[in-house]
N, C-alpha and C. Protein backbone atom coordinates (compact mmCIF):
# COMPACT_ATOMS: atom_id res chain seq x y z
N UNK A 1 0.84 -1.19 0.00
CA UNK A 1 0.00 0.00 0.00
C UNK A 1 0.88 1.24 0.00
N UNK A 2 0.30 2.17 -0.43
CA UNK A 2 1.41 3.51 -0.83
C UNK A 2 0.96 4.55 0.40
N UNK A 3 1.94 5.26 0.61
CA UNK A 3 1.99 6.18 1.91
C UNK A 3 0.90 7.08 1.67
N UNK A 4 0.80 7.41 0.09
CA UNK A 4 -0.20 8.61 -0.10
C UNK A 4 -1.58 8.17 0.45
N UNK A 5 -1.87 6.73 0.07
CA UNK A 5 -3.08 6.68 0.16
C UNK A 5 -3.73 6.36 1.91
N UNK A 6 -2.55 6.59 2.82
CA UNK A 6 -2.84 6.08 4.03
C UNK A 6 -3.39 7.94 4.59
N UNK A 7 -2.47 8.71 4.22
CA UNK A 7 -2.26 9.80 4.29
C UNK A 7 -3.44 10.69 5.15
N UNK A 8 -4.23 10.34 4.50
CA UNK A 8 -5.94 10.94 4.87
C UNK A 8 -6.05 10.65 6.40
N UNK A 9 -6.20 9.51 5.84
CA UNK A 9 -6.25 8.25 7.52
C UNK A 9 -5.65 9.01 8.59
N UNK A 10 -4.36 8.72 8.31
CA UNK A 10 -3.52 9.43 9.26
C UNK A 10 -3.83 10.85 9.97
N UNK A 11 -4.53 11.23 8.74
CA UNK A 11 -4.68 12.81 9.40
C UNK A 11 -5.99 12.91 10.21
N UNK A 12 -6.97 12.16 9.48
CA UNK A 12 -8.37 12.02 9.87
C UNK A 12 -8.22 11.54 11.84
N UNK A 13 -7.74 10.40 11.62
CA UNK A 13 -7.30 10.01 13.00
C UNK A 13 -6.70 11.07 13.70
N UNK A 14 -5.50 12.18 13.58
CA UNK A 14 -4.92 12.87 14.54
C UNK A 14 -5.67 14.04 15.04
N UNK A 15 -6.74 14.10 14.16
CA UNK A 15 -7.80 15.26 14.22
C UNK A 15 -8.74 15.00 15.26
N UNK A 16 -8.62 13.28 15.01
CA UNK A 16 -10.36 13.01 16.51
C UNK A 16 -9.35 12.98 17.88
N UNK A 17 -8.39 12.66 17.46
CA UNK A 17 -7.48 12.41 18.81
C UNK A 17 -7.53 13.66 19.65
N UNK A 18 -7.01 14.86 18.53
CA UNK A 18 -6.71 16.24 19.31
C UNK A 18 -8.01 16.58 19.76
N UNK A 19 -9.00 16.66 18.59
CA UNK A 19 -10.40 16.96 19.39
C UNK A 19 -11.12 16.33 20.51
N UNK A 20 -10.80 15.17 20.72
CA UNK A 20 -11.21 14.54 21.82
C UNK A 20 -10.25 14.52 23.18
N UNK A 21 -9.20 14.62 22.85
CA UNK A 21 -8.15 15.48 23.92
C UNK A 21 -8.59 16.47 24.59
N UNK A 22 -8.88 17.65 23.92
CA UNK A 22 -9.13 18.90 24.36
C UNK A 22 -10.86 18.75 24.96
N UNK A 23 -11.53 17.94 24.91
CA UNK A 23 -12.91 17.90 25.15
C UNK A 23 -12.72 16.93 26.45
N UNK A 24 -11.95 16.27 26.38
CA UNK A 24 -11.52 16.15 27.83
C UNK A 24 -11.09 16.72 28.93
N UNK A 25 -10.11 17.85 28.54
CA UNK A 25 -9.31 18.54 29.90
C UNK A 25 -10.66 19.60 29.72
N UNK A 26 -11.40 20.26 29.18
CA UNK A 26 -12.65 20.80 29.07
C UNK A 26 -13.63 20.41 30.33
N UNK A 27 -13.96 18.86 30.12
CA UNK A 27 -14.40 18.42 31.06
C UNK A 27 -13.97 18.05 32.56
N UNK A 28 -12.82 17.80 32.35
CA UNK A 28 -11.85 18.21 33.88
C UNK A 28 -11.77 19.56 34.45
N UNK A 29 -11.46 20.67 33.42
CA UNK A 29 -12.16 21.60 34.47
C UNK A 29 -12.99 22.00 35.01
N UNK A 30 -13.90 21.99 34.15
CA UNK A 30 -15.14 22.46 34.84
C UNK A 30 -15.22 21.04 36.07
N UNK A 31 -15.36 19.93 36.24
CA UNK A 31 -15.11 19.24 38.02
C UNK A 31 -14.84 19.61 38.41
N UNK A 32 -13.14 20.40 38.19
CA UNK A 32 -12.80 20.62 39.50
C UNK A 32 -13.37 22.14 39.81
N UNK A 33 -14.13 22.78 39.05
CA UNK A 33 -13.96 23.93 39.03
C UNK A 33 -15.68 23.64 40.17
N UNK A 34 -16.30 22.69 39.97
CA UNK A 34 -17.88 22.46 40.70
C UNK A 34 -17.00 21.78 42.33
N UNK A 35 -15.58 21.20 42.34
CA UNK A 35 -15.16 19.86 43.25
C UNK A 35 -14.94 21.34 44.07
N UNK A 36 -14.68 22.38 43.58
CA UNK A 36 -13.96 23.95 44.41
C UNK A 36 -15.02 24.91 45.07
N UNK A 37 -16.57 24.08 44.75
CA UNK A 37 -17.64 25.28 45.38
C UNK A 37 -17.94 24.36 46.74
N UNK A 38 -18.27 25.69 47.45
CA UNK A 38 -18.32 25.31 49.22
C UNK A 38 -19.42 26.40 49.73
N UNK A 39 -20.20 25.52 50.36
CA UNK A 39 -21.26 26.47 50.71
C UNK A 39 -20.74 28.13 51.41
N UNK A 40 -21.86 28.96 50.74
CA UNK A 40 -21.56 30.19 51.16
C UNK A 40 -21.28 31.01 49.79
N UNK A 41 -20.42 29.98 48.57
CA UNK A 41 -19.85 30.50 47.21
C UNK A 41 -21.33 31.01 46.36
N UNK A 42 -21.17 32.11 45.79
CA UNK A 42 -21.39 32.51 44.69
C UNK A 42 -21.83 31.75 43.35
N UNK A 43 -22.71 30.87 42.76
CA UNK A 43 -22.28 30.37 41.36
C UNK A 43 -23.53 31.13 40.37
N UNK A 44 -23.37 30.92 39.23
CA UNK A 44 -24.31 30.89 38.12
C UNK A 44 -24.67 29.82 37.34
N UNK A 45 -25.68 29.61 37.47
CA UNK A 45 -25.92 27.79 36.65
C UNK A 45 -26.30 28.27 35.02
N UNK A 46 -26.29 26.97 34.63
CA UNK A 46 -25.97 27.25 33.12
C UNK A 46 -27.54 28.01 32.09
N UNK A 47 -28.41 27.99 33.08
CA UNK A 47 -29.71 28.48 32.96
C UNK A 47 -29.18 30.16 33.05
N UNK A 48 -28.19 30.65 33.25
CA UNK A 48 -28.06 32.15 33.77
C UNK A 48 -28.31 32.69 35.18
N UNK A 49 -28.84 31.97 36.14
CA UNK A 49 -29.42 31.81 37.61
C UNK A 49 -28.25 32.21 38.37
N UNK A 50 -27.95 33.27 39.15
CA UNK A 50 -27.41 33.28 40.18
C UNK A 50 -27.96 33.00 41.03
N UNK A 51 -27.05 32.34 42.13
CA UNK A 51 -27.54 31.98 43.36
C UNK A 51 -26.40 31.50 44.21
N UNK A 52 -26.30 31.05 46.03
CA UNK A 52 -25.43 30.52 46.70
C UNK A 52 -25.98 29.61 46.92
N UNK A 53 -24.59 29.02 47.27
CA UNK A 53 -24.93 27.36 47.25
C UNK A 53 -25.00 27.40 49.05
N UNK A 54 -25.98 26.59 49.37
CA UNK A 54 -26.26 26.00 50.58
C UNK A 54 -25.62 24.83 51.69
N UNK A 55 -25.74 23.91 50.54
CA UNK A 55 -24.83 22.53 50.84
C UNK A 55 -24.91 21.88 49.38
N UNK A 56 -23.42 20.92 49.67
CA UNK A 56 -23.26 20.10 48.61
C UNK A 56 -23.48 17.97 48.55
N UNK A 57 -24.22 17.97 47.93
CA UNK A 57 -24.54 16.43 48.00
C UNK A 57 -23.59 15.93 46.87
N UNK A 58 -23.34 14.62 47.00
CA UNK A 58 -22.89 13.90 45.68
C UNK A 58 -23.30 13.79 44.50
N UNK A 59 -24.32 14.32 44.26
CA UNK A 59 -24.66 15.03 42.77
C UNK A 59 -25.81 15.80 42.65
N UNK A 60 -25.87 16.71 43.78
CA UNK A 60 -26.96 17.64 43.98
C UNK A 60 -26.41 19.27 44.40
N UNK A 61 -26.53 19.86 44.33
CA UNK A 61 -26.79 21.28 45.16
C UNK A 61 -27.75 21.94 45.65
N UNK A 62 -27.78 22.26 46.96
CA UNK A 62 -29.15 23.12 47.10
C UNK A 62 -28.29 24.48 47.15
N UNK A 63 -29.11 25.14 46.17
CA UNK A 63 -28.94 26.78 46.17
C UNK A 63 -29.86 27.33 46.58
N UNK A 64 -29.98 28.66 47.35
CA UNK A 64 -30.64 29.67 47.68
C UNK A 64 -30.58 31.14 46.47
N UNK A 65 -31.43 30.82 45.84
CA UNK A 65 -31.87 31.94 44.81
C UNK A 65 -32.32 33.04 45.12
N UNK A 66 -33.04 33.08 46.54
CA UNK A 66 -33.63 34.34 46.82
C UNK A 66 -33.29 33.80 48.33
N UNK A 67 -33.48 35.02 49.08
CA UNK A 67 -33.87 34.88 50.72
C UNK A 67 -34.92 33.83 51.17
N UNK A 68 -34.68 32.73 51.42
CA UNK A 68 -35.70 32.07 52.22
C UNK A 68 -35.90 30.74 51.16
N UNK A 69 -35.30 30.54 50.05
CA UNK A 69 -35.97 30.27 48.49
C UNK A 69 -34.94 29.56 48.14
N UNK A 70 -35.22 27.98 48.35
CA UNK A 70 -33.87 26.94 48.21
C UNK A 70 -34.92 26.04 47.28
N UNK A 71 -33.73 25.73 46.26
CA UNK A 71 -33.70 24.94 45.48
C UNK A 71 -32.78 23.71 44.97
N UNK A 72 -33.13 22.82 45.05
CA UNK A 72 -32.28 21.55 44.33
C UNK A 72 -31.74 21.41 42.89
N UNK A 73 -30.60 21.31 42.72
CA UNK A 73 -30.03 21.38 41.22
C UNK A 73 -28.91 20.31 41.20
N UNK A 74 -28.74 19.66 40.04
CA UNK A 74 -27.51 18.81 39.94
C UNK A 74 -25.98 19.64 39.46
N UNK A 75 -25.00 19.00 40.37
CA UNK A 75 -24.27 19.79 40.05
C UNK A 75 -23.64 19.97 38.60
N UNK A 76 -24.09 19.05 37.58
CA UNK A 76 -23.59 19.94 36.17
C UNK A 76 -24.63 20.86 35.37
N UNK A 77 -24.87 21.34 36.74
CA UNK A 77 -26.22 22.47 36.14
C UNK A 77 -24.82 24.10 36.40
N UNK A 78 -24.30 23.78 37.23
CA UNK A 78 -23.71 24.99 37.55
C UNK A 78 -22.59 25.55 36.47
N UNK A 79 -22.57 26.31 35.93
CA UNK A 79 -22.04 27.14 34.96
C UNK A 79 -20.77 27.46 34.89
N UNK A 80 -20.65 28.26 36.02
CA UNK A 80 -19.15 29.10 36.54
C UNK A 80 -19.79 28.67 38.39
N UNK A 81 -18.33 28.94 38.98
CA UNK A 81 -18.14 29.89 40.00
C UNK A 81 -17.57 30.98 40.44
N UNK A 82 -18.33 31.74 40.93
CA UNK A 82 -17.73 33.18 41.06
C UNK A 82 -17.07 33.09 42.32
N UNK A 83 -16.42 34.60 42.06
CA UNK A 83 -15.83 34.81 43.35
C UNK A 83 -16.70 35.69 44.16
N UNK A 84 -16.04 36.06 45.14
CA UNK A 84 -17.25 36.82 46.19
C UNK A 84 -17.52 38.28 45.77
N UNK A 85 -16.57 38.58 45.06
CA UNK A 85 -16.36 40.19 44.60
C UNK A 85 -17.27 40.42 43.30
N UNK A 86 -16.90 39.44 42.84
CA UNK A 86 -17.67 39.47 41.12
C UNK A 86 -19.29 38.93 41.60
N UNK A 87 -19.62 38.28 41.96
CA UNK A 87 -20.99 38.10 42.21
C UNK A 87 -21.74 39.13 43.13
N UNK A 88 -21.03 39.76 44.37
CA UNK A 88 -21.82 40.90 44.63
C UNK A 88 -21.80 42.31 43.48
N UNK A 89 -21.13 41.91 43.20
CA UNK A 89 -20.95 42.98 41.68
C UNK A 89 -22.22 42.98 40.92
N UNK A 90 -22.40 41.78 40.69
CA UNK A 90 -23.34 41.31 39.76
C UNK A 90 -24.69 41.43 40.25
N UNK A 91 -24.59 40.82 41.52
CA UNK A 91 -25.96 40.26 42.01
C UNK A 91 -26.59 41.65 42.82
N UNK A 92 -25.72 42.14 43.86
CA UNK A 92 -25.68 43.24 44.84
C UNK A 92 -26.15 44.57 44.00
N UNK A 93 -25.47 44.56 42.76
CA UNK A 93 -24.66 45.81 42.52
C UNK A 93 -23.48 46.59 43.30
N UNK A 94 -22.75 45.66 43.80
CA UNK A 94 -21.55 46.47 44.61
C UNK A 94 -20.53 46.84 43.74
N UNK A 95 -19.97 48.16 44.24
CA UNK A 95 -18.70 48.56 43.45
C UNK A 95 -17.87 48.63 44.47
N UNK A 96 -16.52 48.21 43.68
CA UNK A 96 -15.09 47.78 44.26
C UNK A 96 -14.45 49.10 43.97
N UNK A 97 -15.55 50.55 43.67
CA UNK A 97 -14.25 51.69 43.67
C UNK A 97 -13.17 51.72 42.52
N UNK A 98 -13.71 50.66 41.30
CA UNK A 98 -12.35 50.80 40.38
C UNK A 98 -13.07 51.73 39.12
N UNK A 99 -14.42 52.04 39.13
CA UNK A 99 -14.78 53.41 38.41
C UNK A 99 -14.75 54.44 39.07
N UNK A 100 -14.62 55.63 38.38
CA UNK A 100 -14.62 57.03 38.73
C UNK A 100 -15.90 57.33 38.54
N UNK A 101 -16.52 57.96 39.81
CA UNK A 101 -17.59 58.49 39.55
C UNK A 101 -18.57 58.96 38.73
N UNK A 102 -16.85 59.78 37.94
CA UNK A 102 -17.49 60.55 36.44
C UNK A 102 -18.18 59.82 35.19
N UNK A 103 -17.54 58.72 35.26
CA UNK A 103 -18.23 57.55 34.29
C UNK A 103 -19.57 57.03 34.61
N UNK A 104 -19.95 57.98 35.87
CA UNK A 104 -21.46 57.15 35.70
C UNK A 104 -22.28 58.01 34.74
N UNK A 105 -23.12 57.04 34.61
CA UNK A 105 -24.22 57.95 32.96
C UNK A 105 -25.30 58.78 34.37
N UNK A 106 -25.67 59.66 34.02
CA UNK A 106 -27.15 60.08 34.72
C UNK A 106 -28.03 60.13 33.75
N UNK A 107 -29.37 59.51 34.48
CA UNK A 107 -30.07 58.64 33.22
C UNK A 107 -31.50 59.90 33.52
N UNK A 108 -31.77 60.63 32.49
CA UNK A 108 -33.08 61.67 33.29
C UNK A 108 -34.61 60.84 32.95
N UNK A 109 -35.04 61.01 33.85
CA UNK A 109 -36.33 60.66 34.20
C UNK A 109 -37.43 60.96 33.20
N UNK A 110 -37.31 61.41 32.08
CA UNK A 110 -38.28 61.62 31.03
C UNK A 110 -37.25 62.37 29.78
N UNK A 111 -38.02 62.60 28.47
CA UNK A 111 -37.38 62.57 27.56
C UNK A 111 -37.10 64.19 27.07
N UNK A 112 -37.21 65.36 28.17
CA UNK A 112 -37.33 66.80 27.92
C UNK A 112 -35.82 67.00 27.61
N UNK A 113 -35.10 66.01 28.31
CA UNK A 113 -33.74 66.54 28.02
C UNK A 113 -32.81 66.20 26.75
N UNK A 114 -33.66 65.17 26.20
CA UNK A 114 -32.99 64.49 24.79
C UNK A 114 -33.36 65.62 23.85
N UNK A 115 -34.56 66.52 23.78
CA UNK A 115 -35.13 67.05 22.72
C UNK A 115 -34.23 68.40 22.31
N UNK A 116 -33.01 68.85 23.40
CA UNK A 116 -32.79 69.69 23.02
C UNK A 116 -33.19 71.14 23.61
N UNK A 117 -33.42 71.53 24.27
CA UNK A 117 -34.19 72.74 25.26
C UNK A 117 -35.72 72.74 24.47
N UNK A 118 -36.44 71.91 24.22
CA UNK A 118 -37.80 72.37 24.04
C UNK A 118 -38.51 72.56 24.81
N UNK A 119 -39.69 73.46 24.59
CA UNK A 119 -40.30 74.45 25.30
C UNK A 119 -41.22 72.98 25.85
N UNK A 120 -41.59 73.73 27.15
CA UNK A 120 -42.84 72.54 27.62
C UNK A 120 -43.91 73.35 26.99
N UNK A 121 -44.97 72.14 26.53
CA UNK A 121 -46.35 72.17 25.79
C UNK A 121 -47.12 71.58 26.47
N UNK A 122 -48.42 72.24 26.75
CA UNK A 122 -49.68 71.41 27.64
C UNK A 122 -50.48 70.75 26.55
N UNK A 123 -51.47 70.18 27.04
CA UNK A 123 -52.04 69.50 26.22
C UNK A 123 -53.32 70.60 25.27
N UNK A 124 -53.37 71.90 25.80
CA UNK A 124 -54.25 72.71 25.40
C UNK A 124 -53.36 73.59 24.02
N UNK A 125 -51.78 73.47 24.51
CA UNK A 125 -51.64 74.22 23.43
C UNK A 125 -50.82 73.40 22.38
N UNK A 126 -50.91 72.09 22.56
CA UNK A 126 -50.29 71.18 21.31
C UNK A 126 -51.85 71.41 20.34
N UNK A 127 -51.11 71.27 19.33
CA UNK A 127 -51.72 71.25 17.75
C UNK A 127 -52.22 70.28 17.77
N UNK A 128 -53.75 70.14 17.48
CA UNK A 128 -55.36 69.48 17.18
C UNK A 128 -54.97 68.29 15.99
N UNK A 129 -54.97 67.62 16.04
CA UNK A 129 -54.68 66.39 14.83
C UNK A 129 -55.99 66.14 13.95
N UNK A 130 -55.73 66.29 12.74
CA UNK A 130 -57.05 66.44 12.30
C UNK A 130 -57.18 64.47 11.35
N UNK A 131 -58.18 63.95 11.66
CA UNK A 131 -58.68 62.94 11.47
C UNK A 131 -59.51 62.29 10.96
N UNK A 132 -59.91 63.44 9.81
CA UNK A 132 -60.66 63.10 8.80
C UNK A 132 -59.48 62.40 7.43
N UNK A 133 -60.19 61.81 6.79
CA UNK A 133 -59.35 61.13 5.66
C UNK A 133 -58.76 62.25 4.72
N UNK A 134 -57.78 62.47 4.51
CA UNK A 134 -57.68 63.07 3.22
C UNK A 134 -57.59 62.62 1.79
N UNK A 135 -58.04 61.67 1.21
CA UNK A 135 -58.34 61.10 0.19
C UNK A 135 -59.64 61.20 0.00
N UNK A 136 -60.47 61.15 1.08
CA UNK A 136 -61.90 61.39 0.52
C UNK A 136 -61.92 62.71 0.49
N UNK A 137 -61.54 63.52 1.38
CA UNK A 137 -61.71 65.26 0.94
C UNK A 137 -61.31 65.62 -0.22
N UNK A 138 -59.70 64.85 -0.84
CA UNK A 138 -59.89 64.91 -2.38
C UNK A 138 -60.61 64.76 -2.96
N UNK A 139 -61.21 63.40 -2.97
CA UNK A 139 -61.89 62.42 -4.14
C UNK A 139 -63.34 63.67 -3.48
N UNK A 140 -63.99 64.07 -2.73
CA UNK A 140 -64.75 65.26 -2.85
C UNK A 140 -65.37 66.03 -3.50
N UNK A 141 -64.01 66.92 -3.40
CA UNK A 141 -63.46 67.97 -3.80
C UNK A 141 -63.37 68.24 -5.79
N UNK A 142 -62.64 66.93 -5.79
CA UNK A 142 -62.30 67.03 -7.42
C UNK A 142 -63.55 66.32 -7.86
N UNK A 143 -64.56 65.58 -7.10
CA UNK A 143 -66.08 65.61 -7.63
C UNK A 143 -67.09 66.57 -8.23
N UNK A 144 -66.97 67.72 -6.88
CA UNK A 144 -67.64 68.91 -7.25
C UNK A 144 -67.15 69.58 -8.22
N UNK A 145 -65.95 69.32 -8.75
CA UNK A 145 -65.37 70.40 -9.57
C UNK A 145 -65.69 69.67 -10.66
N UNK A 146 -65.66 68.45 -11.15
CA UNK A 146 -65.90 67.64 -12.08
C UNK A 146 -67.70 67.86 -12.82
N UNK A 147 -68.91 68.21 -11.78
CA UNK A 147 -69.91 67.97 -12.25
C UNK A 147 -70.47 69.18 -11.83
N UNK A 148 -69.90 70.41 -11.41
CA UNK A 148 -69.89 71.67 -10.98
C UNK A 148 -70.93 71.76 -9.85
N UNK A 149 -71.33 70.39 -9.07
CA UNK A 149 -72.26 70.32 -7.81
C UNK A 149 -71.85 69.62 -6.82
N UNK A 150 -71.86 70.49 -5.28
CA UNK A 150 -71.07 69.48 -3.96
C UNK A 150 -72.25 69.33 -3.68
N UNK A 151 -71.98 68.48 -2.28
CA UNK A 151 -72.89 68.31 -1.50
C UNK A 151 -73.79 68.89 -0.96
N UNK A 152 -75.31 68.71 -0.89
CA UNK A 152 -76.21 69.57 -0.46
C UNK A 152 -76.57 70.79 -0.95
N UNK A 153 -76.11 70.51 -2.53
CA UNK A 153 -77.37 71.32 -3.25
C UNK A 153 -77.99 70.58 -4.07
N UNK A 154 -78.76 71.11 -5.06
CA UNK A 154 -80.10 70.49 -5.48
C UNK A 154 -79.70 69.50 -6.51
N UNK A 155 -80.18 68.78 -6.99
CA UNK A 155 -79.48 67.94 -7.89
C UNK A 155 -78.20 67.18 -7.88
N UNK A 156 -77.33 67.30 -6.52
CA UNK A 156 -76.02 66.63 -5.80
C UNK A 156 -76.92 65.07 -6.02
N UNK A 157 -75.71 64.26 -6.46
CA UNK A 157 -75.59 62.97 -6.32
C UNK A 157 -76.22 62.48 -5.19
């Protein structure tokens, strides 16, 4: 048999090897990364759910999602674990002081300030929307002019 024609083979094979390599240590971390949570920790399950973990069973977690509000989950439900800083970050809204004040946005409470200094308008002196069709006031219009009679005189359609 000739080298060329093994060639493929060869490669085909080193390709599942590496890919199945790497889908392994993949799966080793994340264990140890679930073997490293201890009640009290921070996690996010793969649903997006923050929550702390309570206690750990041999293939369970009870998390507390809310105050008072425990739930059972298996542990390859859990996503990440956080640390204590990054999850009150997240969860709390706590800041660690590494923005400057100035970077916060101030967000205004209605839209007077996007427009540009426009004048405030009450509802008495905004402009009347008028809600009649204007296609029929055409089609009307270019009636009467057509048969030299509008509406409501003698001989009108």
């Amino acid at each position: 048999m000739n080298i060329v024609t093994l060639l493929p083979f060869i490669v085909l094979i080193g390709a599942m090897f590496l890919m199945t390599r790497s889908a392994k240590k993949k799966q080793q971390a994340a264990a140890q990364m679930r073997d490293e949570m201890q009640p009290g920790t921070g996690v996010r399950t793969i649903g997006g759910m923050y929550a702390t973990v309570k206690e750990i069973g041999d293939e369970t977690v009870l998390l507390e999602v809310a105050p008072g509000v425990h739930a059972v989950y298996a542990k390859n439900a859990i996503g990440a674990v956080l640390e204590d800083s990054e999850y009150n970050r997240i969860v709390h809204g706590d800041d660690d002081g590494d923005e400057s004040s100035d970077s916060a946005a101030v967000v205004p409470d209605d839209a007077s300030s996007l427009t540009g200094g426009a004048t405030d308008v009450t509802a008495e002196d905004a402009p009347k929307a008028d809600l009649t069709k204007k296609s029929d006031a055409a089609e009307a219009a270019a009636e009467g002019e057509k048969d030299g009679k509008t509406d409501g005189e003698t001989g009108a359609k």
